[in-house]
PDB file of N, CA and C in Angstrom:
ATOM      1  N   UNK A   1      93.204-150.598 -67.099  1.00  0.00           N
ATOM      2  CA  UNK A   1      94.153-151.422 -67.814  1.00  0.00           C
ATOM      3  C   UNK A   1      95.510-151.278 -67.146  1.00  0.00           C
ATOM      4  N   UNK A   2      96.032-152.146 -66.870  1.00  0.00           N
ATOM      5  CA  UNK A   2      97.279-152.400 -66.253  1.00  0.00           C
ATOM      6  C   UNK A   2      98.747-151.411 -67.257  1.00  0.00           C
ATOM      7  N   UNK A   3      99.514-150.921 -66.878  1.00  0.00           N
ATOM      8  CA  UNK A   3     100.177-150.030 -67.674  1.00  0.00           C
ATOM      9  C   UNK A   3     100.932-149.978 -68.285  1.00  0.00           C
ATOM     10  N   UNK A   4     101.929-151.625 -67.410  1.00  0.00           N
ATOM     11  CA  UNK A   4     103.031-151.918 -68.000  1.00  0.00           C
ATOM     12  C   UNK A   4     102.551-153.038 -69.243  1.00  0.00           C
ATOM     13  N   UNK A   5     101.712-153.646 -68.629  1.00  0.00           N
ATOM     14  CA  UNK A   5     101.137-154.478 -69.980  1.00  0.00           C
ATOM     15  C   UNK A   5     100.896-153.819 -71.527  1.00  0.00           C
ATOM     16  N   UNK A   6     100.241-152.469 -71.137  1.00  0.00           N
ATOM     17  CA  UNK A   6      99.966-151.735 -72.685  1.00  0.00           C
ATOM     18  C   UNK A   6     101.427-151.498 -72.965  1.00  0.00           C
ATOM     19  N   UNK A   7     102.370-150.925 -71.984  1.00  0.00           N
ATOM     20  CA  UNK A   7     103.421-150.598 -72.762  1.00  0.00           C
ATOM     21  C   UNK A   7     104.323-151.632 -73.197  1.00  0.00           C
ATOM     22  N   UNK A   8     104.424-153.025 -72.681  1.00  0.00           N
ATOM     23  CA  UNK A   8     104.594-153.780 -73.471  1.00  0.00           C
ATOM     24  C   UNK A   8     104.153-154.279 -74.886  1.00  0.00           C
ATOM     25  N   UNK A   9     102.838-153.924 -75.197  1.00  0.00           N
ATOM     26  CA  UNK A   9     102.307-154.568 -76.256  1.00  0.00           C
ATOM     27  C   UNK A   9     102.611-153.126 -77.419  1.00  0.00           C
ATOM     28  N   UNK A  10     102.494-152.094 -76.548  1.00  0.00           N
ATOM     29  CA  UNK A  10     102.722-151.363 -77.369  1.00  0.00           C
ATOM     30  C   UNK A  10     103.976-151.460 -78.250  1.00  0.00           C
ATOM     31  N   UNK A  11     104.800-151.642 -77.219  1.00  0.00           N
ATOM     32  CA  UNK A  11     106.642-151.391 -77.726  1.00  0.00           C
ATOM     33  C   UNK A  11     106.527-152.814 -78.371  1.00  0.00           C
ATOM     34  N   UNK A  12     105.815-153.546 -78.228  1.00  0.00           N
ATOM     35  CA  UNK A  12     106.152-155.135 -79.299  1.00  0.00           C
ATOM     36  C   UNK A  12     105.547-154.441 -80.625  1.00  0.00           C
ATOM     37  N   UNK A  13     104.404-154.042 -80.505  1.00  0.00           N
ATOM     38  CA  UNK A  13     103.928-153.459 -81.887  1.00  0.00           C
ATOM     39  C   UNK A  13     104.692-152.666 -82.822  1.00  0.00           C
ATOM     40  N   UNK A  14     105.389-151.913 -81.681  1.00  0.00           N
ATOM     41  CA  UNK A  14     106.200-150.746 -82.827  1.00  0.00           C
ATOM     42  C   UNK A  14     107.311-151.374 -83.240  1.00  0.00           C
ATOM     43  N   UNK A  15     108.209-152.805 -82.570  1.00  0.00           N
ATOM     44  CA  UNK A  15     109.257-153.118 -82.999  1.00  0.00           C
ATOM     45  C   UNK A  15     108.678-154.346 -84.406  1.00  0.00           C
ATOM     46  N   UNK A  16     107.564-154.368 -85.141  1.00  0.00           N
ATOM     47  CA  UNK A  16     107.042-155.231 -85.824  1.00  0.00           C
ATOM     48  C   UNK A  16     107.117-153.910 -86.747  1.00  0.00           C
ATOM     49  N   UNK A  17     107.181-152.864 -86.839  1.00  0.00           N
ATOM     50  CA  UNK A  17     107.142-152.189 -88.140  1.00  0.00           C
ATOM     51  C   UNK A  17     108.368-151.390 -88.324  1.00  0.00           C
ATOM     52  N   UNK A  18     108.557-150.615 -89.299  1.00  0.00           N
ATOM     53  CA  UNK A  18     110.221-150.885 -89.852  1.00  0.00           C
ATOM     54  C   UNK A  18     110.041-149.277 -89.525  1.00  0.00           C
ATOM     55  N   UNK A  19     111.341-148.340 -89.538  1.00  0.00           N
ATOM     56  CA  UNK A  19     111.720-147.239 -88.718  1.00  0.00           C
ATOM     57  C   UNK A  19     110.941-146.388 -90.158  1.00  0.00           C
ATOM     58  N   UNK A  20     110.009-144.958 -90.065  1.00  0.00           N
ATOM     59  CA  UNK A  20     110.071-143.767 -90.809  1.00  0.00           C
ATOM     60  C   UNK A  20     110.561-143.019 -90.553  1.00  0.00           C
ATOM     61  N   UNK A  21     111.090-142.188 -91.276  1.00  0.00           N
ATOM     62  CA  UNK A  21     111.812-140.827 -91.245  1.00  0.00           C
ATOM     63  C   UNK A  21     110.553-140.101 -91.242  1.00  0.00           C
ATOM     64  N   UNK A  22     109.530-139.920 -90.723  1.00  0.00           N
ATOM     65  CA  UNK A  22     108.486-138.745 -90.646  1.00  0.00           C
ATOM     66  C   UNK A  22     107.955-138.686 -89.498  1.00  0.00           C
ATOM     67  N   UNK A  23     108.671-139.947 -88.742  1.00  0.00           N
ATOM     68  CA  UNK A  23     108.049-139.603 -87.219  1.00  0.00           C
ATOM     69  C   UNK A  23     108.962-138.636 -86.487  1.00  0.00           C
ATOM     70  N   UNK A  24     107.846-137.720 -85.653  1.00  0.00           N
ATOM     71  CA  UNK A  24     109.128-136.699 -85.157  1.00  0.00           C
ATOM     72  C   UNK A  24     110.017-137.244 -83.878  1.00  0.00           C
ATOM     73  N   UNK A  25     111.316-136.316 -83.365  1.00  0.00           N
ATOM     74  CA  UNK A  25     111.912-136.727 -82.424  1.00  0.00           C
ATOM     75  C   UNK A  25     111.175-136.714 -81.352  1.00  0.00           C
ATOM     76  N   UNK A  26     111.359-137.856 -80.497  1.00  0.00           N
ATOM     77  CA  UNK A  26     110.924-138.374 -79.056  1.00  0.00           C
ATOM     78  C   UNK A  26     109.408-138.419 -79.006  1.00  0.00           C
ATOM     79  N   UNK A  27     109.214-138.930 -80.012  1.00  0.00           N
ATOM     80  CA  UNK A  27     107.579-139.331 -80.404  1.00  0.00           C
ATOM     81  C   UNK A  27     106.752-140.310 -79.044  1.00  0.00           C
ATOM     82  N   UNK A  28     107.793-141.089 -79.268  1.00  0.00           N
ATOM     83  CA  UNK A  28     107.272-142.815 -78.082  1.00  0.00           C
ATOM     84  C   UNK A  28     107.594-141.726 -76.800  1.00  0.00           C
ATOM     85  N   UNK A  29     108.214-141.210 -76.626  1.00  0.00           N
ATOM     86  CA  UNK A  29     108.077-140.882 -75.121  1.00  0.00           C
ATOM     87  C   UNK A  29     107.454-140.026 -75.036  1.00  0.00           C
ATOM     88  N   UNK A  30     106.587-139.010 -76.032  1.00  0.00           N
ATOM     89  CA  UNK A  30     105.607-138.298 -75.470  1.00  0.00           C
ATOM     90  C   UNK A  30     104.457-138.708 -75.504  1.00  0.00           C
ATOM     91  N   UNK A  31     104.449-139.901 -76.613  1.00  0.00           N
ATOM     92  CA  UNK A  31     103.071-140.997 -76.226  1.00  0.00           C
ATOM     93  C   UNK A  31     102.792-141.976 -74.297  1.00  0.00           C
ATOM     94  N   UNK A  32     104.349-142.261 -74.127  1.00  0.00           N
ATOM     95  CA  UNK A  32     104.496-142.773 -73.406  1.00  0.00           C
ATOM     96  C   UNK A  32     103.939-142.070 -72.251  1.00  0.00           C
ATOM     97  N   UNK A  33     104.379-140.471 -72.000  1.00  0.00           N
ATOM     98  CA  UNK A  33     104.289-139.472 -71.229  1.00  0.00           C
ATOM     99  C   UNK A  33     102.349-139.434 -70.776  1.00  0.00           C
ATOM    100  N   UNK A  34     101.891-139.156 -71.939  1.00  0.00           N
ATOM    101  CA  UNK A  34     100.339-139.039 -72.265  1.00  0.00           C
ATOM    102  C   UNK A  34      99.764-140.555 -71.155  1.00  0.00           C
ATOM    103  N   UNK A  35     100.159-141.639 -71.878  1.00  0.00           N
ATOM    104  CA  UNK A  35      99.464-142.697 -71.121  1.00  0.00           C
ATOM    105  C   UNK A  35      99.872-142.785 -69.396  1.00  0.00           C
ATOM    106  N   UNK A  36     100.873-142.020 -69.251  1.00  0.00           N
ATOM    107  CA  UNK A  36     101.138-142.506 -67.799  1.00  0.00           C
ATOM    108  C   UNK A  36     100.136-141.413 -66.857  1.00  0.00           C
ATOM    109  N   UNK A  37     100.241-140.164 -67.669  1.00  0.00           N
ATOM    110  CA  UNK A  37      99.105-138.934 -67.325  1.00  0.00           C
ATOM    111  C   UNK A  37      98.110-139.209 -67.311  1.00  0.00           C
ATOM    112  N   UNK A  38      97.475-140.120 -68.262  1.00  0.00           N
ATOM    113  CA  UNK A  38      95.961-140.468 -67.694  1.00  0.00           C
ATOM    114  C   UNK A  38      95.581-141.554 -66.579  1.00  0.00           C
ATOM    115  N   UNK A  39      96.757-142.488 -66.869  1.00  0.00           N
ATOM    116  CA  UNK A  39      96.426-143.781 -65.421  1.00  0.00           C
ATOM    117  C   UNK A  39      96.846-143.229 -64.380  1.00  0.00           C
ATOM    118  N   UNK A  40      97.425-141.704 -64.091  1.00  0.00           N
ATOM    119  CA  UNK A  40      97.371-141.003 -62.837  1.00  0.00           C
ATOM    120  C   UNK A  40      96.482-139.883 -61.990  1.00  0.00           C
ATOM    121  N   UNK A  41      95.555-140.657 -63.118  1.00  0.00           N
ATOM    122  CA  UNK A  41      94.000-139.820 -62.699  1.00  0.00           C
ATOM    123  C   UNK A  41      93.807-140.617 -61.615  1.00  0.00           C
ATOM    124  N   UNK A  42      93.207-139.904 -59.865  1.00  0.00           N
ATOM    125  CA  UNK A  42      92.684-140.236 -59.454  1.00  0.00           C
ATOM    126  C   UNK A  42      91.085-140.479 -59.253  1.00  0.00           C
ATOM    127  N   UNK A  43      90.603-141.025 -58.776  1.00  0.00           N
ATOM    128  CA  UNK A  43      88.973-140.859 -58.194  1.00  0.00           C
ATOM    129  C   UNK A  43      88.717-139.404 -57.198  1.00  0.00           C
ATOM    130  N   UNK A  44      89.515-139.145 -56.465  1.00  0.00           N
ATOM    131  CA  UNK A  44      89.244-137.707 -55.923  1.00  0.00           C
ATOM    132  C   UNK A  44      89.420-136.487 -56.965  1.00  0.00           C
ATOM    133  N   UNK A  45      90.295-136.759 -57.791  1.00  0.00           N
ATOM    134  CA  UNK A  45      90.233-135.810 -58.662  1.00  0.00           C
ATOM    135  C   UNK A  45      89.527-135.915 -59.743  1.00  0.00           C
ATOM    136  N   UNK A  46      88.248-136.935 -59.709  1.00  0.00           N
ATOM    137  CA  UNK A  46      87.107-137.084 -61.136  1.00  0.00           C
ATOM    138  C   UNK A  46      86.000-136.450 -60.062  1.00  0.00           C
ATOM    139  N   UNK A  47      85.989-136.699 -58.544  1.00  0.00           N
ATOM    140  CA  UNK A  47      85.137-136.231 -57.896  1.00  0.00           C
ATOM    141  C   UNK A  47      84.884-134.324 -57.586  1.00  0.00           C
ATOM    142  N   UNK A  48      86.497-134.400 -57.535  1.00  0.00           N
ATOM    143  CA  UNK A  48      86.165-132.917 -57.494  1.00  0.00           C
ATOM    144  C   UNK A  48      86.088-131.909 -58.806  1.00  0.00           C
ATOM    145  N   UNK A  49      86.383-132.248 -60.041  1.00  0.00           N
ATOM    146  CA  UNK A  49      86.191-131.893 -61.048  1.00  0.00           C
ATOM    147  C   UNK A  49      84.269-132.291 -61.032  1.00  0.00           C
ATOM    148  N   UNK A  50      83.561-133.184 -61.068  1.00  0.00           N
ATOM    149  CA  UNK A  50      82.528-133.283 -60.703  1.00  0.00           C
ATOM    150  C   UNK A  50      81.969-131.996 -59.787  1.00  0.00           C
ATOM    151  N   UNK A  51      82.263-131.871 -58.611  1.00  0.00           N
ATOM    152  CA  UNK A  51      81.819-131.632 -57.606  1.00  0.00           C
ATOM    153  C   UNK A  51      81.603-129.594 -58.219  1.00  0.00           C
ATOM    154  N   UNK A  52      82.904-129.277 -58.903  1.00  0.00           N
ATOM    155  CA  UNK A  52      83.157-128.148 -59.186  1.00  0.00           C
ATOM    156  C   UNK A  52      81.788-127.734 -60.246  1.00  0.00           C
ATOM    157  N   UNK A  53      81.693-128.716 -61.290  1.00  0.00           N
ATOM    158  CA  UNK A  53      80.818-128.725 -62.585  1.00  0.00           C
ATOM    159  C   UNK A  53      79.577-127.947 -61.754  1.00  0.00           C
ATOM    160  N   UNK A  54      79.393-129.161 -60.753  1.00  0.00           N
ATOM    161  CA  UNK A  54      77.974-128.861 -59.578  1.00  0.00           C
ATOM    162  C   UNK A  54      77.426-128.174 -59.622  1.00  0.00           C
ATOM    163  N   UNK A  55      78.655-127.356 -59.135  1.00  0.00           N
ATOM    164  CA  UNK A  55      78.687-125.879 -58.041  1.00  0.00           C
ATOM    165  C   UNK A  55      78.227-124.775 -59.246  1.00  0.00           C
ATOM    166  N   UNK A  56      79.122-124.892 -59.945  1.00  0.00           N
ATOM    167  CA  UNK A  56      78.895-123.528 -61.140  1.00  0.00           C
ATOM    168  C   UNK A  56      77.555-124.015 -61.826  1.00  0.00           C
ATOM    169  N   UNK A  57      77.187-124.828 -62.145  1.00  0.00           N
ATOM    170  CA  UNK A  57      75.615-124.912 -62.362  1.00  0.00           C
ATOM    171  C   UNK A  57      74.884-124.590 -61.811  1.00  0.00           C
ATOM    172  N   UNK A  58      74.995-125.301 -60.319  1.00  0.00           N
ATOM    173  CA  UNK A  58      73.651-124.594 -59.187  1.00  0.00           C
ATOM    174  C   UNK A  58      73.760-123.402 -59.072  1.00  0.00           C
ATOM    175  N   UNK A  59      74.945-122.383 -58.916  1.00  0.00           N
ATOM    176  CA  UNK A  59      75.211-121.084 -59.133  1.00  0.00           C
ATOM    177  C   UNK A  59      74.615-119.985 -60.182  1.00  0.00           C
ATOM    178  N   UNK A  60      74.594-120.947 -61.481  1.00  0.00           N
ATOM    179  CA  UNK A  60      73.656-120.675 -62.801  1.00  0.00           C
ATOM    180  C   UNK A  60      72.300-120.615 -62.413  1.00  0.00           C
ATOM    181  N   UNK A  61      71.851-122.085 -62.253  1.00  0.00           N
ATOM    182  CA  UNK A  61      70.644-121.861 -61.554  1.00  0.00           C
ATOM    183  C   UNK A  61      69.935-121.340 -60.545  1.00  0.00           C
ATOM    184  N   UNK A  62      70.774-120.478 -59.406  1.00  0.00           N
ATOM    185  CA  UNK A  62      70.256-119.615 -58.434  1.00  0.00           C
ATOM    186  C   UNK A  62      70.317-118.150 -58.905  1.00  0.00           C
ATOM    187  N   UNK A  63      71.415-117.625 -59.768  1.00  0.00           N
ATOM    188  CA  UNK A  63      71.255-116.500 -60.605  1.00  0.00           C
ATOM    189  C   UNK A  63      69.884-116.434 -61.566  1.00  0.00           C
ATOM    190  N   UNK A  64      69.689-117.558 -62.138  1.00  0.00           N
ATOM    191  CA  UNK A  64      68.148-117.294 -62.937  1.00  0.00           C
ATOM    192  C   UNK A  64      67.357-117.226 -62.457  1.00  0.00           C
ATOM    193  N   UNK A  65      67.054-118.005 -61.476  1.00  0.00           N
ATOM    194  CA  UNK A  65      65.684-118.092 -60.422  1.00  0.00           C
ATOM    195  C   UNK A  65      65.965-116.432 -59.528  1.00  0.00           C
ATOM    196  N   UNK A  66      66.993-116.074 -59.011  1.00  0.00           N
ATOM    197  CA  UNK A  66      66.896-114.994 -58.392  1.00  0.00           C
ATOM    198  C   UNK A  66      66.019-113.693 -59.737  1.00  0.00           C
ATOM    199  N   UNK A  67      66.777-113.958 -60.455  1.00  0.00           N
ATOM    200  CA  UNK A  67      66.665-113.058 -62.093  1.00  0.00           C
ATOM    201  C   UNK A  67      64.804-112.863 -61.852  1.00  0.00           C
ATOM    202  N   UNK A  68      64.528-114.405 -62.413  1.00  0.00           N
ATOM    203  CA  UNK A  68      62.910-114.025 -62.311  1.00  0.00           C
ATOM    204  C   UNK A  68      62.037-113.298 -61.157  1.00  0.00           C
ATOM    205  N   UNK A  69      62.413-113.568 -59.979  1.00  0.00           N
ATOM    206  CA  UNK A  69      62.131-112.994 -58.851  1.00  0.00           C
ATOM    207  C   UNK A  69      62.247-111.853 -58.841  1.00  0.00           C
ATOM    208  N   UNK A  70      63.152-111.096 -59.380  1.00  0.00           N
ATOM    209  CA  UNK A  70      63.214-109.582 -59.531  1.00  0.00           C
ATOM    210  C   UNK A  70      62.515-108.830 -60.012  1.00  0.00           C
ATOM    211  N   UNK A  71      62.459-109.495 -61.640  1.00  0.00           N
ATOM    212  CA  UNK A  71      62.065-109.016 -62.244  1.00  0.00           C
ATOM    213  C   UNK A  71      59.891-109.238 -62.935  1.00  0.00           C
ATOM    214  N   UNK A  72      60.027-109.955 -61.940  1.00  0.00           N
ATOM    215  CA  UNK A  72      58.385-110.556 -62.427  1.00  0.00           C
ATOM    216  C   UNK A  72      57.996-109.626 -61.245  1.00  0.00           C
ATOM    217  N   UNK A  73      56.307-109.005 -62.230  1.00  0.00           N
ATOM    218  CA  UNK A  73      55.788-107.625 -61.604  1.00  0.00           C
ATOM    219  C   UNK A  73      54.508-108.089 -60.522  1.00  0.00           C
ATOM    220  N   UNK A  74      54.818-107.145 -59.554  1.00  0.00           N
ATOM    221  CA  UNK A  74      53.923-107.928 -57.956  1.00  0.00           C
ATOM    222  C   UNK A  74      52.639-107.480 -58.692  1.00  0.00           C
ATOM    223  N   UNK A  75      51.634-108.301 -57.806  1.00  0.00           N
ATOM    224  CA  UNK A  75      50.199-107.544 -57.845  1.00  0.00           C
ATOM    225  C   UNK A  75      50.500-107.036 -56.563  1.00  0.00           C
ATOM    226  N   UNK A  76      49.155-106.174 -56.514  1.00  0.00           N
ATOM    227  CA  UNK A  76      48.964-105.545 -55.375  1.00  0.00           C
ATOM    228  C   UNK A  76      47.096-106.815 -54.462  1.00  0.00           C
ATOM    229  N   UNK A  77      46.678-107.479 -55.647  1.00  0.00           N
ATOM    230  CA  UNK A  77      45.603-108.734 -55.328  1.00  0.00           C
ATOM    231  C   UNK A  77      46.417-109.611 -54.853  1.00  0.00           C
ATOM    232  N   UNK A  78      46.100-109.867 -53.252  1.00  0.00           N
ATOM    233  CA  UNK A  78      46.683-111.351 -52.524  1.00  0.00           C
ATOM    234  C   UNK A  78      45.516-112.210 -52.196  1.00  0.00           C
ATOM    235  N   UNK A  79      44.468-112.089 -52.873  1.00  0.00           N
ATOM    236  CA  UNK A  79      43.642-113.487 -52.860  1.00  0.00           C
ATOM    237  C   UNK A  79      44.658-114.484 -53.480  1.00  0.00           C
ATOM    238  N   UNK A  80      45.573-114.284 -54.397  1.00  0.00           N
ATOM    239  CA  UNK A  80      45.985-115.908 -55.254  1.00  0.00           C
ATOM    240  C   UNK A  80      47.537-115.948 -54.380  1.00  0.00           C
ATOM    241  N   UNK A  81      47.512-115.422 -53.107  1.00  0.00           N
ATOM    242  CA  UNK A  81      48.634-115.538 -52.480  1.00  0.00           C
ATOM    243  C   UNK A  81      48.840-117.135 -51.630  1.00  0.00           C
ATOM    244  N   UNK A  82      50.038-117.991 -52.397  1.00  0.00           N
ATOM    245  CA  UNK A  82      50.231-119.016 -51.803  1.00  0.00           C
ATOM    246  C   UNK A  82      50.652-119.691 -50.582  1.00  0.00           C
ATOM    247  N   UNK A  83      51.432-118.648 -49.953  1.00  0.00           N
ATOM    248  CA  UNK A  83      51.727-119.205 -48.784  1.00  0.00           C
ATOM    249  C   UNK A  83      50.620-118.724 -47.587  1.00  0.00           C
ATOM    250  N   UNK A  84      49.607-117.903 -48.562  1.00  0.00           N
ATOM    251  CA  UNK A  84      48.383-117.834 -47.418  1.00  0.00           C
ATOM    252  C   UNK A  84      47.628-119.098 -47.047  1.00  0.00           C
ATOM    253  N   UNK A  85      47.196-119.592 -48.197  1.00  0.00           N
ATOM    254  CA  UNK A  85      46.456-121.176 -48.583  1.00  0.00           C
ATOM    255  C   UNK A  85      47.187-122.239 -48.205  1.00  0.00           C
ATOM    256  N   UNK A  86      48.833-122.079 -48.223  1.00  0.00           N
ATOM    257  CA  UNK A  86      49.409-123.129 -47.810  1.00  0.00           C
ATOM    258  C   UNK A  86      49.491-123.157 -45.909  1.00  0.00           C
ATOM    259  N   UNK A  87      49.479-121.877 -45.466  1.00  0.00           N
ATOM    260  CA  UNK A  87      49.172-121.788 -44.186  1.00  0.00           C
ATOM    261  C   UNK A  87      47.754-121.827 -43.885  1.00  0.00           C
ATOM    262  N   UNK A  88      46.838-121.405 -44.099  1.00  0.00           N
ATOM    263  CA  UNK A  88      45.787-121.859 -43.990  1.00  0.00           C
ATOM    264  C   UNK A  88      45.528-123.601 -43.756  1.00  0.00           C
ATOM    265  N   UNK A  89      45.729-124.107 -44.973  1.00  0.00           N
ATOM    266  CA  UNK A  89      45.740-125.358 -44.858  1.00  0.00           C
ATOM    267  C   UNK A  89      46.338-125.977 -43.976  1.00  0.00           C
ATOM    268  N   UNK A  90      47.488-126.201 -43.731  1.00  0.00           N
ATOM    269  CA  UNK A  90      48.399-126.625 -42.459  1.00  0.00           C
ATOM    270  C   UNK A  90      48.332-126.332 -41.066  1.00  0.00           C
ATOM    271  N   UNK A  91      47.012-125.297 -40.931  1.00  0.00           N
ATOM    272  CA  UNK A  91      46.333-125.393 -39.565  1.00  0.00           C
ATOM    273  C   UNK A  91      45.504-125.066 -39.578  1.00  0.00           C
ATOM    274  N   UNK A  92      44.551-125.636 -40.432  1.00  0.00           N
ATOM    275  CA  UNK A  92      43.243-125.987 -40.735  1.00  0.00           C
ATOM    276  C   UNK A  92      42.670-127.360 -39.262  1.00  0.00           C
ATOM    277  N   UNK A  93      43.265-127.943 -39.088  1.00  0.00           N
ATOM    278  CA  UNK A  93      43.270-129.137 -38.248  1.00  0.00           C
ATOM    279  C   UNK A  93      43.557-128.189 -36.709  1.00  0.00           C
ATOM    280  N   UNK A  94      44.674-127.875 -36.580  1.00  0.00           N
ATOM    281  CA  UNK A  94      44.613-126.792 -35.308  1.00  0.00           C
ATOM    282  C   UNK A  94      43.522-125.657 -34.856  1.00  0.00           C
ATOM    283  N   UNK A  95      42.814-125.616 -36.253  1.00  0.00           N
ATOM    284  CA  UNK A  95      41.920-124.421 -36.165  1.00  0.00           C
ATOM    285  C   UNK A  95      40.463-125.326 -35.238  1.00  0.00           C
ATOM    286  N   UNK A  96      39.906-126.147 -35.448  1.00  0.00           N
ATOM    287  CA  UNK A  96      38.793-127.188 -35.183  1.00  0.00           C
ATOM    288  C   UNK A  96      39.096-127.415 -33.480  1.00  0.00           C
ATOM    289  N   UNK A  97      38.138-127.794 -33.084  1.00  0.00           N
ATOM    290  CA  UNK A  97      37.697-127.543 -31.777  1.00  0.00           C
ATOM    291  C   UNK A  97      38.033-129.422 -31.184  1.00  0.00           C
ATOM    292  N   UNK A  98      38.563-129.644 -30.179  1.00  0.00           N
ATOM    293  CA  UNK A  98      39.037-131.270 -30.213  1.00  0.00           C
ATOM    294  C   UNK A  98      37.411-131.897 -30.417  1.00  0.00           C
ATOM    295  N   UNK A  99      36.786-131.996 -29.666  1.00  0.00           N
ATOM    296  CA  UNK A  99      35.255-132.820 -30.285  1.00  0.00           C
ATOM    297  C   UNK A  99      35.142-133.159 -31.433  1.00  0.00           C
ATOM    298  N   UNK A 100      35.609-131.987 -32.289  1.00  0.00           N
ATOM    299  CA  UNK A 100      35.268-132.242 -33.670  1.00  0.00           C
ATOM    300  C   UNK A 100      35.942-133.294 -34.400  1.00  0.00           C
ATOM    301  N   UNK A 101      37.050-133.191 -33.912  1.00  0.00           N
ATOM    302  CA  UNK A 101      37.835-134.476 -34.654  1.00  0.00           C
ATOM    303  C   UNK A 101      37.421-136.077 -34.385  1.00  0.00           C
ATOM    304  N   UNK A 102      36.847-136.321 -32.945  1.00  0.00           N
ATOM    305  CA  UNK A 102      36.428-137.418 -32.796  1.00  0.00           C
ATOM    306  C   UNK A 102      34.716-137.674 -33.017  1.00  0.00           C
ATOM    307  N   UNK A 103      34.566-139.065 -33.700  1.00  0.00           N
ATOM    308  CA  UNK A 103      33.427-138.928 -34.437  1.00  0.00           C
ATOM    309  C   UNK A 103      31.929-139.287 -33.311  1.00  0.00           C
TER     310      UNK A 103
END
């Protein structure tokens, strides 16, 4: 929203209602103050407030995952060991003799 426009409509609004004695001193200019503070938000600074959120999350999440790793109890049985099966598998094809592959 354009800024000077609100503060025009604003200041037309307030001169349509009649003066209270309960508003405190320098009221409009700390309203005024507020709106100019937020239309001086940039995009780099929603990005890096973003970017920060990120960080301390993934940080969260590498502290827990490390956490379980610690603390979850080894076997001493590596039949159900995965990166055996996953190597296995992945040169399963290297393991075979070339003939074999062609039919």
């Amino acid at each position: 929203m354009n800024l000077a426009e609100l503060q025009k409509k604003l200041t037309a609004a307030a001169r349509l209602q009649t003066p209270d004695d309960r508003v405190p001193y320098a009221f409009e200019k700390r309203i005024m103050a507020l709106i100019a503070e937020r239309a001086a938000v940039s995009g780099r600074i929603l990005w890096a407030r973003g970017f920060w959120r990120a960080a301390v999350s993934c940080l969260a999440l590498a502290l827990v995952c490390g956490a379980v790793s610690l603390f979850t109890p080894t076997t001493a049985d590596n039949s159900n060991d995965l990166s055996q099966d996953f190597e296995n598998t992945l040169l399963a094809s290297a393991d075979l003799p070339d003939n074999a592959l062609t039919p």
